[in-house]
C-alpha atoms as a PDB file:
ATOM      1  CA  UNK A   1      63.506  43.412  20.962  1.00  0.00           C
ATOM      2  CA  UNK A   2      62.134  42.339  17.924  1.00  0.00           C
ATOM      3  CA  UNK A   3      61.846  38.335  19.020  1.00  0.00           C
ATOM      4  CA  UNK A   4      60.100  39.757  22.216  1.00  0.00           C
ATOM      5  CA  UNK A   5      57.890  41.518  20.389  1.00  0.00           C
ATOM      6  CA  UNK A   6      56.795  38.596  18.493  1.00  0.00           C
ATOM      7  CA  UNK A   7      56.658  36.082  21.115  1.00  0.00           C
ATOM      8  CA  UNK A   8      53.788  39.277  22.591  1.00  0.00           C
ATOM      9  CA  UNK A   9      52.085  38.828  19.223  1.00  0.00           C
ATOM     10  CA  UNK A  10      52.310  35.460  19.250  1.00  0.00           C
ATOM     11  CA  UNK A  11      51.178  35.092  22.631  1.00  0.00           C
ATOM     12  CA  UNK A  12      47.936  37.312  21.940  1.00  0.00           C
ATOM     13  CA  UNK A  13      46.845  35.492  19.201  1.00  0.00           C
ATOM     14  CA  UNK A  14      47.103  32.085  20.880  1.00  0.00           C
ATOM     15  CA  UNK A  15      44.722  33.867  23.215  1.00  0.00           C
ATOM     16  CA  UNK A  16      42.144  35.286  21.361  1.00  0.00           C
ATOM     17  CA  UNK A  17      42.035  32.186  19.272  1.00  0.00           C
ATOM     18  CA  UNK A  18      41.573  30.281  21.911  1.00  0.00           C
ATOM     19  CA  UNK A  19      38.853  32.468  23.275  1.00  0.00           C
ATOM     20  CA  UNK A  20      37.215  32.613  19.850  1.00  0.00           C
ATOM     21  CA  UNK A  21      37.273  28.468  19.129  1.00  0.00           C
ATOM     22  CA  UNK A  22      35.590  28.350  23.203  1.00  0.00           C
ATOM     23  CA  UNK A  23      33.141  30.980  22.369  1.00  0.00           C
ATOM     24  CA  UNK A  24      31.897  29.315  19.380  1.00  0.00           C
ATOM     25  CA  UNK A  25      32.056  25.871  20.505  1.00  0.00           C
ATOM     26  CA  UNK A  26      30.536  26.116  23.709  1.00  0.00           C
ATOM     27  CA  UNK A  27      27.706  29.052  23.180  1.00  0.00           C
ATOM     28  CA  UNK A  28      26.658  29.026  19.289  1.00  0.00           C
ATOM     29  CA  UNK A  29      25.306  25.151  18.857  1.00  0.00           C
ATOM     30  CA  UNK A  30      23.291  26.608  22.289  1.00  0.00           C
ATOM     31  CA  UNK A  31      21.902  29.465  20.400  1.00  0.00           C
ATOM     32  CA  UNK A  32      21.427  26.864  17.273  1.00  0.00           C
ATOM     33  CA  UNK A  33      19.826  24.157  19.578  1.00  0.00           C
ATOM     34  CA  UNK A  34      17.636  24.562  23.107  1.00  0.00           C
ATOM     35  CA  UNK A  35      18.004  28.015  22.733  1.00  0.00           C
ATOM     36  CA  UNK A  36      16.364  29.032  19.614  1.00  0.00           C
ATOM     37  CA  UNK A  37      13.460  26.655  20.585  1.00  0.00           C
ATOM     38  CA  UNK A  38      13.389  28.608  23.950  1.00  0.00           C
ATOM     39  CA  UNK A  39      12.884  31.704  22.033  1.00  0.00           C
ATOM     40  CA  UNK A  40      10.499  30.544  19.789  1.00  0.00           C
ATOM     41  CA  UNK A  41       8.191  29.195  22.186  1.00  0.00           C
ATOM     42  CA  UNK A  42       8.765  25.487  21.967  1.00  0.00           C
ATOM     43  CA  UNK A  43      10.162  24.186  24.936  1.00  0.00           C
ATOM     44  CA  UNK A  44       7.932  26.268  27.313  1.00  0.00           C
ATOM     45  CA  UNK A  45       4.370  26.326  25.508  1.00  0.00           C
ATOM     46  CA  UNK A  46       2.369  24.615  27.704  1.00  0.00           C
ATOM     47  CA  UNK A  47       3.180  26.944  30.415  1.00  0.00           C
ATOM     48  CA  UNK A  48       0.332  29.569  31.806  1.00  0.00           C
ATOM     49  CA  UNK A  49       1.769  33.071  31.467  1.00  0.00           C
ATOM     50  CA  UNK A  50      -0.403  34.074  34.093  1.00  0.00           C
ATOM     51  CA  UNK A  51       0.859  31.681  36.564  1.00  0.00           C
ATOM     52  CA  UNK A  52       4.792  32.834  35.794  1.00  0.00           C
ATOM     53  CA  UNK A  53       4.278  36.180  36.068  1.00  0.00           C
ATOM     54  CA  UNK A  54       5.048  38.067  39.567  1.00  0.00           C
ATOM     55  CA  UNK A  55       0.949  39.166  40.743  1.00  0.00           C
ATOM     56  CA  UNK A  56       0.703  42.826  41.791  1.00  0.00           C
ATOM     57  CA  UNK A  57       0.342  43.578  45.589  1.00  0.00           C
ATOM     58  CA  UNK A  58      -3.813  43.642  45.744  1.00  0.00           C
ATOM     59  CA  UNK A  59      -3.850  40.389  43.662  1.00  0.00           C
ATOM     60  CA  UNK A  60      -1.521  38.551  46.393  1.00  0.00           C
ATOM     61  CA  UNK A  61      -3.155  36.455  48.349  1.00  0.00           C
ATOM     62  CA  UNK A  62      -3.080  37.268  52.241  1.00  0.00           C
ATOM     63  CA  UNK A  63      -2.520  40.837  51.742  1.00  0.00           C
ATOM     64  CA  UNK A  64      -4.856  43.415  52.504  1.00  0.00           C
ATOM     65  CA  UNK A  65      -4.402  46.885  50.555  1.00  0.00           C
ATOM     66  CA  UNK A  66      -5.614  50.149  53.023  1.00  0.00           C
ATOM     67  CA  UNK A  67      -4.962  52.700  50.651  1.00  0.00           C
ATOM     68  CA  UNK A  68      -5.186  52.408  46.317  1.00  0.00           C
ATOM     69  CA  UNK A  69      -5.164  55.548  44.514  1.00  0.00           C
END
């Protein structure tokens, strides 16, 4: 019982290391790189916030609004 017991052990901490040495290969040097540029505006500056964001339904073009309270 005992050697089963540690082969479980074992066997979960092969898997959460593994999990752990992904995580913070593959998504920290994203946060560290493009994605703290992202955040702080770099990468998308020259972009019109007016033209990204979705236009409420009597600003749409084509659309005719009968009723507004």
């Amino acid at each position: 019982m005992d050697q089963f017991l540690g082969f479980v052990f074992f066997l979960t901490m092969a898997v959460s290391g593994f999990w752990c040495l992904t995580f913070l290969i593959g998504i920290i040097p994203y946060w560290l790189g493009p994605g703290l540029a992202e955040t702080r505006g770099k990468i998308n500056a020259d972009v019109d916030p007016e033209t990204v964001r979705s236009k409420k339904l009597y600003e749409q073009e084509g659309v005719e609004v009968l009723y507004q309270k």
